[in-house]
C-alpha atoms as a PDB file:
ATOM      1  CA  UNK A   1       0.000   0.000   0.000  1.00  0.00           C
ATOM      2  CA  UNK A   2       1.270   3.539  -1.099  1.00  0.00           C
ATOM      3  CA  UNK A   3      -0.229   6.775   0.449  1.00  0.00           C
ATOM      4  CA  UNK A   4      -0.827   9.705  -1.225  1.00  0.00           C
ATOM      5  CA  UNK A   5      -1.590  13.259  -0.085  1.00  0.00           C
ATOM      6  CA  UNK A   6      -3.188  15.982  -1.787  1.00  0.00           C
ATOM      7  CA  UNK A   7      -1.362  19.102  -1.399  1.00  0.00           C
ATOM      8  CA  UNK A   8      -1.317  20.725  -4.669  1.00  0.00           C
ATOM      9  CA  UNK A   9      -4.172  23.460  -4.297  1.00  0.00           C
ATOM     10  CA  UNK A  10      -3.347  27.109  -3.787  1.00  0.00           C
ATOM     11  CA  UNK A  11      -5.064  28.192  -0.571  1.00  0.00           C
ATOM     12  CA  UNK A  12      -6.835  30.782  -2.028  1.00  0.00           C
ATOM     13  CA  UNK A  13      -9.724  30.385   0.788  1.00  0.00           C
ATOM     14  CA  UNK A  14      -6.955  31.212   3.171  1.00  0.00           C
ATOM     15  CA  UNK A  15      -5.912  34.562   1.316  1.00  0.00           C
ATOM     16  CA  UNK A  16      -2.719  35.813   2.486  1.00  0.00           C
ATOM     17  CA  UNK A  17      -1.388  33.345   5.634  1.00  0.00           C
ATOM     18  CA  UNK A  18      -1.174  30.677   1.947  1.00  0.00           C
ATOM     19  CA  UNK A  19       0.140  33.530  -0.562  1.00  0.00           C
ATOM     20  CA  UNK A  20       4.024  32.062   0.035  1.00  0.00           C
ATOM     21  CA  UNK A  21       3.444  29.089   2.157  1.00  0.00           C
ATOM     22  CA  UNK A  22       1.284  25.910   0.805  1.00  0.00           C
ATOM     23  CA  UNK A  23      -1.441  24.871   3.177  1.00  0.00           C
ATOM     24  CA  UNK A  24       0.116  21.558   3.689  1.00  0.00           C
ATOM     25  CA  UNK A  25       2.693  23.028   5.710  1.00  0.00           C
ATOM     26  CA  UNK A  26       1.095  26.245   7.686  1.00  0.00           C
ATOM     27  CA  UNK A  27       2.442  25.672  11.674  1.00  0.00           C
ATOM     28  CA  UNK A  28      -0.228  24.368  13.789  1.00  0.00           C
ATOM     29  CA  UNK A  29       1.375  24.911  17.465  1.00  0.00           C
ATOM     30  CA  UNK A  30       4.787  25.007  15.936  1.00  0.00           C
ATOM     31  CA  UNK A  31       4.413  22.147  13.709  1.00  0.00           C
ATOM     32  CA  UNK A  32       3.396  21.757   9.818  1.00  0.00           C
ATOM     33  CA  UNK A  33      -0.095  20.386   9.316  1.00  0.00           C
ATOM     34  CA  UNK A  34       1.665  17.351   6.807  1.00  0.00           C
ATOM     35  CA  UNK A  35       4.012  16.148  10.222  1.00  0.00           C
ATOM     36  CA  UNK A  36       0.311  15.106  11.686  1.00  0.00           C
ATOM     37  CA  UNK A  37      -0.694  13.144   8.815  1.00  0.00           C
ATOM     38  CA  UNK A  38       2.228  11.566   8.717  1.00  0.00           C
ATOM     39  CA  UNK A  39       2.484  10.635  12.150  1.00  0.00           C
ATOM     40  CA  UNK A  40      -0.879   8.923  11.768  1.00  0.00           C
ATOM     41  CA  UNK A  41       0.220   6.848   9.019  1.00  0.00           C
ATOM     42  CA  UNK A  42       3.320   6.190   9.584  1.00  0.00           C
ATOM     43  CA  UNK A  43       2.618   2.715  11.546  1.00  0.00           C
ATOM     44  CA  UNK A  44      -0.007   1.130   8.788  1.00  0.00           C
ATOM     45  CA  UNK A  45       0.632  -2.616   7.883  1.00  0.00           C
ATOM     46  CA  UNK A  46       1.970  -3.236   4.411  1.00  0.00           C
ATOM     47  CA  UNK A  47       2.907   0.785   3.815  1.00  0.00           C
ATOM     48  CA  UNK A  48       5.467   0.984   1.593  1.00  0.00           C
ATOM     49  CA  UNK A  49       5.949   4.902   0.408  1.00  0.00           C
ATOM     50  CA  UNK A  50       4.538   8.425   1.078  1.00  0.00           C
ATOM     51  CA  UNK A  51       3.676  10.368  -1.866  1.00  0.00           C
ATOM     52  CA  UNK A  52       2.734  13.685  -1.736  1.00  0.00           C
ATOM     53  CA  UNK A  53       1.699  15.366  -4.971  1.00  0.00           C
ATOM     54  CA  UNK A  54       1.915  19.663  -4.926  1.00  0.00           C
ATOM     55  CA  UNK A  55       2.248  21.873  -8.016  1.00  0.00           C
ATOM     56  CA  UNK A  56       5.258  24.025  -9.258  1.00  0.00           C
ATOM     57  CA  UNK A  57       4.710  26.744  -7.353  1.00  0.00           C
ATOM     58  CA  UNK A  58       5.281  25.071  -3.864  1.00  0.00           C
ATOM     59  CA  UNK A  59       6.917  21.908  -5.016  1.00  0.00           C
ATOM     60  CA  UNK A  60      10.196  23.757  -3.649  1.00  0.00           C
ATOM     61  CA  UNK A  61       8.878  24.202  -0.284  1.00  0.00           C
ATOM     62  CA  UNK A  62       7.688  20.426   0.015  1.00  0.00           C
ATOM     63  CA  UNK A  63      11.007  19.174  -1.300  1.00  0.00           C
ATOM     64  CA  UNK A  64      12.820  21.490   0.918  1.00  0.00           C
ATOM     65  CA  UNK A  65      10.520  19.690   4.013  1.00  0.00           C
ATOM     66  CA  UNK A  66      11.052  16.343   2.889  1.00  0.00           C
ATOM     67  CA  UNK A  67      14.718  16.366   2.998  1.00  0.00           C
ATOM     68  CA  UNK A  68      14.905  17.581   6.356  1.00  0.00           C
ATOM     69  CA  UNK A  69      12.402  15.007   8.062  1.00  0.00           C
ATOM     70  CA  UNK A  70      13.082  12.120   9.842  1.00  0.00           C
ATOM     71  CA  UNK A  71      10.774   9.104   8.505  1.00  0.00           C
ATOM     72  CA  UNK A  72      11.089   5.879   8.155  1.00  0.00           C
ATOM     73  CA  UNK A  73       9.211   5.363   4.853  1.00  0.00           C
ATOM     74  CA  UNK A  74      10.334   6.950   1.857  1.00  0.00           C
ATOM     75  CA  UNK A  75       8.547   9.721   0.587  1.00  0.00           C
ATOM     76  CA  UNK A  76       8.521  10.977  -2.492  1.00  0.00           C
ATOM     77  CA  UNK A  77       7.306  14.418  -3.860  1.00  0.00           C
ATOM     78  CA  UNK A  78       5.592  14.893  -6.941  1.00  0.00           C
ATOM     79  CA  UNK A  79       4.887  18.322  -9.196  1.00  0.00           C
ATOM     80  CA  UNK A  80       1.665  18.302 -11.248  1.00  0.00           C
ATOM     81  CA  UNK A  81       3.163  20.957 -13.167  1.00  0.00           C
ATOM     82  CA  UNK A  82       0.609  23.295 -12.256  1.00  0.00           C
ATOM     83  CA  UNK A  83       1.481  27.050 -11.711  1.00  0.00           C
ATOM     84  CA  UNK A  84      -1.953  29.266 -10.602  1.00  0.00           C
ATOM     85  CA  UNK A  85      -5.686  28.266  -9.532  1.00  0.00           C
ATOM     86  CA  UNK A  86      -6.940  28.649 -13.573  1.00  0.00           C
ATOM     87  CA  UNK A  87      -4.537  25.471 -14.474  1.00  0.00           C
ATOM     88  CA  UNK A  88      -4.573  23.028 -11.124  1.00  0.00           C
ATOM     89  CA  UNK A  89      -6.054  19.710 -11.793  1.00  0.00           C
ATOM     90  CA  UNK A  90      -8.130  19.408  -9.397  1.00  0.00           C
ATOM     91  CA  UNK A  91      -8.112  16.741  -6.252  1.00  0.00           C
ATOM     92  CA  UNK A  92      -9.459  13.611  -9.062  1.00  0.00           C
ATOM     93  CA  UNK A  93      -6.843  15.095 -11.734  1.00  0.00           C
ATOM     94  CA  UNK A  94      -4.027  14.809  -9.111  1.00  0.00           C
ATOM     95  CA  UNK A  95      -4.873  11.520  -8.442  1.00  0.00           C
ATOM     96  CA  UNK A  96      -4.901  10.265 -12.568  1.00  0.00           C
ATOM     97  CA  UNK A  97      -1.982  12.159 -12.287  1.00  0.00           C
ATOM     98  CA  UNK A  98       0.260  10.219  -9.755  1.00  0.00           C
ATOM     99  CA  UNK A  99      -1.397   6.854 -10.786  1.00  0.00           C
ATOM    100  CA  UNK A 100      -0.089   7.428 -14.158  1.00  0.00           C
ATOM    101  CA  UNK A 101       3.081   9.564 -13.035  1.00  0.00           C
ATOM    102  CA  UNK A 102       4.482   6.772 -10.604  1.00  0.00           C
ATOM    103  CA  UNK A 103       2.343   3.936 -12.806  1.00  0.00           C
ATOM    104  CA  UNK A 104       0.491   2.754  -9.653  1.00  0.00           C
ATOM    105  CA  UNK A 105       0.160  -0.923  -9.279  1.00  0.00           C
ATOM    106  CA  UNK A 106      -1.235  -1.225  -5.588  1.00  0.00           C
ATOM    107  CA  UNK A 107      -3.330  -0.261  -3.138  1.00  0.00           C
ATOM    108  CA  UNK A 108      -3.443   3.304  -2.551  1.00  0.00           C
ATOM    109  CA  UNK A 109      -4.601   5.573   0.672  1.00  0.00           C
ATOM    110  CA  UNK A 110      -5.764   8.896   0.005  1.00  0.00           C
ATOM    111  CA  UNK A 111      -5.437  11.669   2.439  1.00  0.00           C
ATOM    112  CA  UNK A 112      -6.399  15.659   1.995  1.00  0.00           C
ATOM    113  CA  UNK A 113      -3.420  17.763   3.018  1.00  0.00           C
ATOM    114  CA  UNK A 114      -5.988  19.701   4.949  1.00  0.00           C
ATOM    115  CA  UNK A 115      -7.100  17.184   6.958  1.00  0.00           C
ATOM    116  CA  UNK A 116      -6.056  17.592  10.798  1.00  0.00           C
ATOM    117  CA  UNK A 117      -7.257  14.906  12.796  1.00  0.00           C
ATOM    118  CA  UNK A 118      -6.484  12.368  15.654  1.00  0.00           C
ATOM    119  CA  UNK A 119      -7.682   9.291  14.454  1.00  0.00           C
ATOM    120  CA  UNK A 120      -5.983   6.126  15.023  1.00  0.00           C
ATOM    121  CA  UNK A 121      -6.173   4.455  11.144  1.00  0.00           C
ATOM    122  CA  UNK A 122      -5.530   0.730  11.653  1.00  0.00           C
ATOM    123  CA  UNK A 123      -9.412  -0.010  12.209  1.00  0.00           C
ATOM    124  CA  UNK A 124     -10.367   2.046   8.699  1.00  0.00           C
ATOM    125  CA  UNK A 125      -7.403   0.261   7.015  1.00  0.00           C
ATOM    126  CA  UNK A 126      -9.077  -3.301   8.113  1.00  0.00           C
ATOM    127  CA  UNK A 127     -12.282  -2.462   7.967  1.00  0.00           C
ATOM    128  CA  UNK A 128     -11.294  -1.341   4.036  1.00  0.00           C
ATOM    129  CA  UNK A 129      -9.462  -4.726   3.376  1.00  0.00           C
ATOM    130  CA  UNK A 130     -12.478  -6.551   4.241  1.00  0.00           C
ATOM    131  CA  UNK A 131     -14.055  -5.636   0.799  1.00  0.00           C
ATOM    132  CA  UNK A 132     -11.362  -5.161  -1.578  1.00  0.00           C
ATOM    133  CA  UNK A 133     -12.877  -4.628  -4.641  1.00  0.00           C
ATOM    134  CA  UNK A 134     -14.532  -1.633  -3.421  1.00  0.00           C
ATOM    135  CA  UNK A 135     -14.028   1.913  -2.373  1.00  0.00           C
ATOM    136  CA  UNK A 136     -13.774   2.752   1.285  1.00  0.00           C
ATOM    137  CA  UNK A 137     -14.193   6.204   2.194  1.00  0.00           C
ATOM    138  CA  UNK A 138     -13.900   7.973   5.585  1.00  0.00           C
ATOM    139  CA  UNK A 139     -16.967   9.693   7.115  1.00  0.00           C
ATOM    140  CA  UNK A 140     -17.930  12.130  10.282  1.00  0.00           C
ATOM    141  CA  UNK A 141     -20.420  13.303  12.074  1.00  0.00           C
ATOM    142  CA  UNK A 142     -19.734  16.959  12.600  1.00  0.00           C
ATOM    143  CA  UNK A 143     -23.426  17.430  14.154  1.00  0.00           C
ATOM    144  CA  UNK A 144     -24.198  20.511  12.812  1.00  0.00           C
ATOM    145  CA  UNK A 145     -26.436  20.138  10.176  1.00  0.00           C
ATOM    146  CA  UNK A 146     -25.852  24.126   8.808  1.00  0.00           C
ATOM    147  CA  UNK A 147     -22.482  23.529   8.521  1.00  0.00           C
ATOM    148  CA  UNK A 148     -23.281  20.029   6.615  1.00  0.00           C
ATOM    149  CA  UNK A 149     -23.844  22.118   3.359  1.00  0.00           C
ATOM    150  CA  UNK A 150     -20.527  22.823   2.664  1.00  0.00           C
ATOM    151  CA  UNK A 151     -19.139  18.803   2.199  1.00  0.00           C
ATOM    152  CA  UNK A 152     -20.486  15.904   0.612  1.00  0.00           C
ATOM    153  CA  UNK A 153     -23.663  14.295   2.855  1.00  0.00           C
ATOM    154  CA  UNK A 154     -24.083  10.390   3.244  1.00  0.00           C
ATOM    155  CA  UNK A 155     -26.320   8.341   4.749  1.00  0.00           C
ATOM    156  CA  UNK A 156     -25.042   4.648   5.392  1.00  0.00           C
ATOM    157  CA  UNK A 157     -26.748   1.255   5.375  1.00  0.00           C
ATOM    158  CA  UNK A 158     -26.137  -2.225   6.469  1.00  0.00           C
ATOM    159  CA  UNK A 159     -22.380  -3.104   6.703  1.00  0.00           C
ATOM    160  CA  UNK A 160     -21.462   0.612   5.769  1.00  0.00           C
ATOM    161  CA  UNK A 161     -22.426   0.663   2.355  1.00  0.00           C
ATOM    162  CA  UNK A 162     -23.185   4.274   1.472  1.00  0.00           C
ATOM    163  CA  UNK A 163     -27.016   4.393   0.361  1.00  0.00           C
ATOM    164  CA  UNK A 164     -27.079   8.112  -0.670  1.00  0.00           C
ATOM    165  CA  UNK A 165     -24.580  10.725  -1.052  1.00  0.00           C
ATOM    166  CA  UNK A 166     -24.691  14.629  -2.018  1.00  0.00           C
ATOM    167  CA  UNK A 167     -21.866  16.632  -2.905  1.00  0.00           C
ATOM    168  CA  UNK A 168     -22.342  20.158  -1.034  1.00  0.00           C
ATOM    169  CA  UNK A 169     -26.702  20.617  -1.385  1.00  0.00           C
ATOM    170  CA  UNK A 170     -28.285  23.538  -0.331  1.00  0.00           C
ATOM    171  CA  UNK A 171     -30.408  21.829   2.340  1.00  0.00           C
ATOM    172  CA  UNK A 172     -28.463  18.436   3.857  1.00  0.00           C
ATOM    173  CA  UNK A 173     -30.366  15.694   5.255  1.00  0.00           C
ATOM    174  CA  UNK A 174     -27.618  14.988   8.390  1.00  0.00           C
ATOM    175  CA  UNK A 175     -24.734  16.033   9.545  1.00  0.00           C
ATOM    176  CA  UNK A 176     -22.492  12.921   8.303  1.00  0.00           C
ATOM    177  CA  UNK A 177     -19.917  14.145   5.645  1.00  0.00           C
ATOM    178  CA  UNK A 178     -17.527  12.391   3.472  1.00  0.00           C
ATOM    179  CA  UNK A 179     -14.057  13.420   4.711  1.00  0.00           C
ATOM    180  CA  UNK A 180     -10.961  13.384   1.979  1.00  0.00           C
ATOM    181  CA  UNK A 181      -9.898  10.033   2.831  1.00  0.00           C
ATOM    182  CA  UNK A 182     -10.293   7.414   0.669  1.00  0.00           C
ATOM    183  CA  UNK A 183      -8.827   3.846   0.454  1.00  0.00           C
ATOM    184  CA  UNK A 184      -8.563   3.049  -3.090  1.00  0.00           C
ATOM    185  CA  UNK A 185      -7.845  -1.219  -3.916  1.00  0.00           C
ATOM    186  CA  UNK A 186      -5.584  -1.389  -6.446  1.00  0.00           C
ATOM    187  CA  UNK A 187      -8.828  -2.731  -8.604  1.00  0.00           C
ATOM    188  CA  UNK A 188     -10.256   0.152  -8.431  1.00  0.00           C
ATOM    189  CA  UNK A 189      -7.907   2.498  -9.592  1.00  0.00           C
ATOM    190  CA  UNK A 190      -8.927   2.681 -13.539  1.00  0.00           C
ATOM    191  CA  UNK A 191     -12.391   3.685 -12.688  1.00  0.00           C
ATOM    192  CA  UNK A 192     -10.860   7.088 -12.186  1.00  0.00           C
ATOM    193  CA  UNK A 193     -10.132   7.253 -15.932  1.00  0.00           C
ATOM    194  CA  UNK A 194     -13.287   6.586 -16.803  1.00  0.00           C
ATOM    195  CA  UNK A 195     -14.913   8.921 -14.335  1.00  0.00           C
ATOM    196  CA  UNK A 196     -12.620  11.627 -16.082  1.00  0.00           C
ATOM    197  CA  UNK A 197     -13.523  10.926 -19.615  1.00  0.00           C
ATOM    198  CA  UNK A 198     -17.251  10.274 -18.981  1.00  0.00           C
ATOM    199  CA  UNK A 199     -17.444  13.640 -16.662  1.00  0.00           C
ATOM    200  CA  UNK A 200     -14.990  15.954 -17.504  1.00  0.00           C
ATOM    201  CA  UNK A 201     -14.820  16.921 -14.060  1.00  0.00           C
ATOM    202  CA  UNK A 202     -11.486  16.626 -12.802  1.00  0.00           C
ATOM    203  CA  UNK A 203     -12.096  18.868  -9.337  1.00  0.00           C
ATOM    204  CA  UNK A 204     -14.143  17.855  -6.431  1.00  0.00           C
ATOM    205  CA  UNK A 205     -13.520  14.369  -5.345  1.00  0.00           C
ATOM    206  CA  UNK A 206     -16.933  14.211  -3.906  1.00  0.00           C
ATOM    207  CA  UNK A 207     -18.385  14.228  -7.252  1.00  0.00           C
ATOM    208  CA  UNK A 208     -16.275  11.049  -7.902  1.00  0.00           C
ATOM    209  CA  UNK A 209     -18.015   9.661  -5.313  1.00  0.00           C
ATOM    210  CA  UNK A 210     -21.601  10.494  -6.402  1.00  0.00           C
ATOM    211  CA  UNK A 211     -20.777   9.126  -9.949  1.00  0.00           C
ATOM    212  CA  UNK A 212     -18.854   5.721  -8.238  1.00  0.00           C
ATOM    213  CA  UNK A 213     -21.999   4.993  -5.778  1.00  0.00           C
ATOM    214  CA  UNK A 214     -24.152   4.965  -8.716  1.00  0.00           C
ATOM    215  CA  UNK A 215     -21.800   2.409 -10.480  1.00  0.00           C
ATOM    216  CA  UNK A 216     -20.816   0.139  -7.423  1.00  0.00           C
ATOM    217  CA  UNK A 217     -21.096  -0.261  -3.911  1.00  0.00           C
ATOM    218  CA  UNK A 218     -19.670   2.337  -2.093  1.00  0.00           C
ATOM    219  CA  UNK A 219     -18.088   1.964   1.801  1.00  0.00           C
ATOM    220  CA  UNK A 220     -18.638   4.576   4.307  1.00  0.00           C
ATOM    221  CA  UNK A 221     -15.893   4.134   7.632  1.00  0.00           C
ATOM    222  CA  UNK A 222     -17.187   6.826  10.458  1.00  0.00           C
ATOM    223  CA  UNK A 223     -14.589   8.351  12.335  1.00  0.00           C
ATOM    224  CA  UNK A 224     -14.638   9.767  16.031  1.00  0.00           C
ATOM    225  CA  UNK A 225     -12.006  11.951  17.382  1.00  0.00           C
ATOM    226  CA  UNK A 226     -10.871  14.927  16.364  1.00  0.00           C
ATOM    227  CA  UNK A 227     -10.983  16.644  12.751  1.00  0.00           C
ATOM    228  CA  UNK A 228     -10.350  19.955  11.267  1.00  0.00           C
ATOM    229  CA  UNK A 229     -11.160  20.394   7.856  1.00  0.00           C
ATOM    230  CA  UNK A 230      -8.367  23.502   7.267  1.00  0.00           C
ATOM    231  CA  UNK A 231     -10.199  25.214   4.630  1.00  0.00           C
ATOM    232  CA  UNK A 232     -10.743  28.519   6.037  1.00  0.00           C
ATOM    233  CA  UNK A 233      -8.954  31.295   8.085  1.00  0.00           C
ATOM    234  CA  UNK A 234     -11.708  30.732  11.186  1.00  0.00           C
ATOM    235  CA  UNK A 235     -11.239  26.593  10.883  1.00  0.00           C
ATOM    236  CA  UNK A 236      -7.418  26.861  10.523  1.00  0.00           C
ATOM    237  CA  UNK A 237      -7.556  29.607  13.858  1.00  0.00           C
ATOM    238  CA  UNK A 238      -9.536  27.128  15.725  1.00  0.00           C
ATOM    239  CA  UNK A 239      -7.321  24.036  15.348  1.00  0.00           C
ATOM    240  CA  UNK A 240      -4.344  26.322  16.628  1.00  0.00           C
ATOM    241  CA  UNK A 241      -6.304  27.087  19.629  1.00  0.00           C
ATOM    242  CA  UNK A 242      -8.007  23.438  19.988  1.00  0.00           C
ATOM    243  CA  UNK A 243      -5.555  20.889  18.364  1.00  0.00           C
ATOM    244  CA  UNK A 244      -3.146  19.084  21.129  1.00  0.00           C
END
């Protein structure tokens, strides 16, 4: 199993704390947001190499990170070639990308580089091996229905199969929300092509998920613990003041 992380957007929601820093890496308590993630997947069974996928704008500042961490897996740091928000891929276009870049042949575990959490990972990883010719995506509740409107909504059946799912609608039916994590079996992996040449739409992984739960069956893993979804000035102020 490889992991990837998304880290090649611009932060433009973030305005001028992202202008010369990628999100990825903003301090929270004196630490980059990526050293979190990492620490949470650095013990997973079978892991074999970090990627991390940026753009050219930042792919400088992740390279310059990389070579002065201490890990034990290898990671590796990939440019999309991407320079501004009018020409990024997208979160499903930097996925094609790396499968095709670094000609994936495995599983792969797919983490948002905005994604602050505490969650210990084994149980998702297992519960996403026990159906491994399917998609397994990570859920929470974050019980405020309002707030539900700005992520994908879900509603899970029997065994965690994902029975509806809306990508951002103006009037949610729960609070449960796809979170970017995905566990992608190596099986899986060309149904990302397709999505891209039946769609066109290469930006919002949720919508990858809407299209895939109409063509399979789709697993939903809920999550408890902590998560911050860094995608604004007010989320990223609150994990400073609440992440420890």
């Amino acid at each position: 199993m490889k992991a990837l992380i998304l880290a090649a957007g611009y932060g433009t929601r973030l305005k001028e704390i992202t202008k010369d820093s990628p999100k990825p890496l903003l301090p929270i308590n004196g630490k980059p947001l990526l050293n979190f993630i990492l620490e949470r997947i650095e013990g997973l069974e079978d892991l074999t190499e970090v990627l991390v996928v940026t753009n050219a704008k930042f792919y400088g500042h992740f390279t310059e990170w990389a070579d002065n961490l201490d890990y034990p897996h290898s990671i590796t740091i990939i440019n999309d070639g991407t320079t501004s928000p009018d020409d990024r891929l997208g979160s499903i276009g930097d996925i094609e990308f790396v499968i095709k870049d670094q000609t994936l042949d495995e599983d792969l575990l797919v983490v948002g580089g905005d994604n602050l959490f505490d969650f210990n990972l084994k149980e998702y990883i297992a519960f996403a091996r026990a159906t491994p010719e399917c998609v397994s995506i990570g859920t929470y509740d974050i019980e405020d229905i309002g707030q539900a409107s700005k992520f994908g909504v879900l509603s899970l059946g029997k065994d965690g199969i994902i029975t509806s799912f809306e990508e951002k609608p103006d009037n949610p039916r729960s609070s449960l929300v796809a979170m970017c994590f995905y566990y992608l079996p190596k099986s899986t992996l060309s149904l990302i092509e397709t999505y891209l040449k039946e769609t066109q739409k290469a930006d919002r992984a949720g919508d990858y998920i809407h299209w895939l739960c109409e063509k399979s069956e789709v697993y939903g893993f809920t999550f408890t613990g902590k998560w911050y979804d860094i995608g604004s000035i007010e989320a990223y102020n609150e994990a400073q003041a609440k992440f420890v």
